[in-house]
Protein backbone atom coordinates (compact mmCIF):
# COMPACT_ATOMS: atom_id res chain seq x y z
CA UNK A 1 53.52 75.36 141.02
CA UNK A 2 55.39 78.98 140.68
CA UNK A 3 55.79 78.20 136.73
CA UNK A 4 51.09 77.02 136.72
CA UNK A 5 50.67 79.86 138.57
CA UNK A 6 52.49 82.29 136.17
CA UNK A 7 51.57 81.26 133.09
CA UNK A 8 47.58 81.46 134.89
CA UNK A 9 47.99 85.28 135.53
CA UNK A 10 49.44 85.55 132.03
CA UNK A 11 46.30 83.98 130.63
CA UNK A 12 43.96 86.47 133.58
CA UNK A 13 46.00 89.37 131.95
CA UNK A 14 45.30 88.18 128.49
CA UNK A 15 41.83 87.66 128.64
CA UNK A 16 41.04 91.02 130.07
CA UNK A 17 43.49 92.70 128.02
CA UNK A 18 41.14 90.88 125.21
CA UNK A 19 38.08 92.97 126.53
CA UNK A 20 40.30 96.31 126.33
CA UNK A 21 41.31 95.57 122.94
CA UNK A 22 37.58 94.26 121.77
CA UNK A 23 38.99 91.02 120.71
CA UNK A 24 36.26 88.67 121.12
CA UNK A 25 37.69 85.85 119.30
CA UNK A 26 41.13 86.02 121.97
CA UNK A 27 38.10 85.76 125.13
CA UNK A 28 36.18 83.16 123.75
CA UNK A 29 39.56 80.58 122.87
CA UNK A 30 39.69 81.50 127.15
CA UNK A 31 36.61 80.37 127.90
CA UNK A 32 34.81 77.23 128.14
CA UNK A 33 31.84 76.24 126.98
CA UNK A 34 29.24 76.69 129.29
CA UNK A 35 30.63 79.27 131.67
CA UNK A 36 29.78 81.21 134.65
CA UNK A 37 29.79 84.90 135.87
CA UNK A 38 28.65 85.98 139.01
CA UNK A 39 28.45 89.72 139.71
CA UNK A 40 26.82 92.86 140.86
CA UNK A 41 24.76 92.31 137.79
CA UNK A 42 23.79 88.81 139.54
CA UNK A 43 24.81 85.02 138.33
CA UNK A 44 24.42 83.79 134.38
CA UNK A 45 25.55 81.01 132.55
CA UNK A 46 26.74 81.71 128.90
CA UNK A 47 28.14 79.74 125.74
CA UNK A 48 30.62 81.19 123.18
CA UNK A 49 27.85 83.21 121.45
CA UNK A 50 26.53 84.34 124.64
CA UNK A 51 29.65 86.23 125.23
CA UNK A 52 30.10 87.26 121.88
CA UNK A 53 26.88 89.35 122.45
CA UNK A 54 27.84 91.05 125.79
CA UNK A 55 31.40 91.72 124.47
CA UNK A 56 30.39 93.13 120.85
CA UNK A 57 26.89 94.53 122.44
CA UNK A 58 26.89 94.87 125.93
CA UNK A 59 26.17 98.49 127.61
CA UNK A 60 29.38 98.55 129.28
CA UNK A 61 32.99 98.55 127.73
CA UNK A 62 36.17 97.90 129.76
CA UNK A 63 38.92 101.25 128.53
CA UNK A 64 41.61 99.94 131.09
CA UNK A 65 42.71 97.70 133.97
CA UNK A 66 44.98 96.99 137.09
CA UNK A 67 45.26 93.64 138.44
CA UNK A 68 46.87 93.33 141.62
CA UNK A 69 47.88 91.23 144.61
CA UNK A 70 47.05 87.89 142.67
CA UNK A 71 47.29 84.40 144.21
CA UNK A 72 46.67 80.74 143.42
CA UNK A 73 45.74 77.79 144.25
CA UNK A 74 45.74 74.42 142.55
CA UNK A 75 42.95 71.92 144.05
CA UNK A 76 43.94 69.23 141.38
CA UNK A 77 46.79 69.31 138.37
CA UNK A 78 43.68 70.35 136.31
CA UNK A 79 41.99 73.11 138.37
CA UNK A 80 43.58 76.27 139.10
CA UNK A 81 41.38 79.19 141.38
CA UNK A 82 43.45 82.89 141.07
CA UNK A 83 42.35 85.54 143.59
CA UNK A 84 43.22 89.48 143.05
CA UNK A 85 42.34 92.93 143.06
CA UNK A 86 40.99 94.62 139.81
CA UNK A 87 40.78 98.17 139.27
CA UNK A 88 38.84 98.87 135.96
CA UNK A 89 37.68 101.66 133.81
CA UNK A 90 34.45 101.54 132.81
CA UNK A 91 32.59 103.48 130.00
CA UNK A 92 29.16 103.28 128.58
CA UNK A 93 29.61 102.05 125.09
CA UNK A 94 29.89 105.33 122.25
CA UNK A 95 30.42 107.14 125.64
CA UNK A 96 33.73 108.82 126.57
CA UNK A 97 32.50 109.23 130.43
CA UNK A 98 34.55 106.81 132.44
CA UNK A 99 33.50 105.28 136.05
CA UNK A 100 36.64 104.08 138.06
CA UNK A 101 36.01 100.45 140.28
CA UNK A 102 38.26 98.57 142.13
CA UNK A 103 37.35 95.00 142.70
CA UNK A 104 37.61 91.31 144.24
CA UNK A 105 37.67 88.64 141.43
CA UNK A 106 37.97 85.11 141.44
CA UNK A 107 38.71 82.77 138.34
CA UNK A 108 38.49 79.49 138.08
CA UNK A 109 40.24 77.67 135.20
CA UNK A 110 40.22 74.03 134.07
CA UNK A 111 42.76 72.13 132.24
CA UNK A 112 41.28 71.46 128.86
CA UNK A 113 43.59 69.10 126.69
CA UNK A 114 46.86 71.33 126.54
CA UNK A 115 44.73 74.55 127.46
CA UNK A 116 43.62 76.43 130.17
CA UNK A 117 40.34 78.05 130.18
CA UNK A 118 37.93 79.64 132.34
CA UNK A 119 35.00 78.12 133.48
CA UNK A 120 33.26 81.14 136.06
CA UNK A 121 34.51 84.73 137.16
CA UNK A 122 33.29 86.31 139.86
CA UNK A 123 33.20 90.00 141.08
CA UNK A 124 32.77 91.93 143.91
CA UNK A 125 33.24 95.44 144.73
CA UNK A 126 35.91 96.31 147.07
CA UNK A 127 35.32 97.58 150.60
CA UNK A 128 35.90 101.40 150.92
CA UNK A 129 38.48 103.02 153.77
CA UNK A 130 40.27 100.63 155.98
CA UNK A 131 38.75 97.08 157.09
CA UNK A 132 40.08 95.02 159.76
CA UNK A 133 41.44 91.81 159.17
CA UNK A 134 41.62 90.08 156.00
């Protein structure tokens, strides 16, 4: 599992690094077709050209990212859920202000043939100061 779970946070680190870099084509081999994001923005389903449009268009562009404390788990041999922290910079697109966020994602990612790819993310802000428990 060790060697899944490695090669799964490779493919997390590539697909963001995909949204730093403004390669579209790199997210969309990543994803399947429908997928799922749920968010502060709320919940939407999207194909390939979907994406294309809130990568190339969106009002928001990811400058740089952090990923952090990640974990796995493997329900079947063909779906894998990874955990982590995120901490992103944000900036309005043709904007150089940046907003700093640190977050709680969740990916889930299918087996598809020989590939992984990711079927929903999910998002949530991280609490501020110190929580109990987990």
């Amino acid at each position: 599992m060790q060697d899944k779970s490695r090669e799964l946070f490779a493919l997390e680190k590539k697909f963001w690094q995909s949204m730093v870099d403004t390669d579209t084509n790199t997210a969309i081999d990543l994803l399947c077709e429908p997928a799922f994001m749920v968010s502060s923005h709320g919940s939407m389903k999207f194909d390939h050209a979907g994406y294309r449009e809130m990568a190339e268009h969106g009002t928001m562009v990811v400058r740089s990212f952090k990923l952090s404390d990640m974990e796995a788990t493997f329900p079947s041999d063909d779906i894998a859920v990874l955990s982590y922290k995120a901490h992103q910079t944000l900036s309005p697109r043709g904007k150089s202000e940046k907003v700093e966020q640190d977050m709680l994602d969740t990916s889930t990612w299918i087996r598809d043939g020989d590939a992984w790819r990711c079927v929903m993310h999910t998002e949530a802000p991280a609490p501020t100061g110190k929580a109990k428990g987990h």
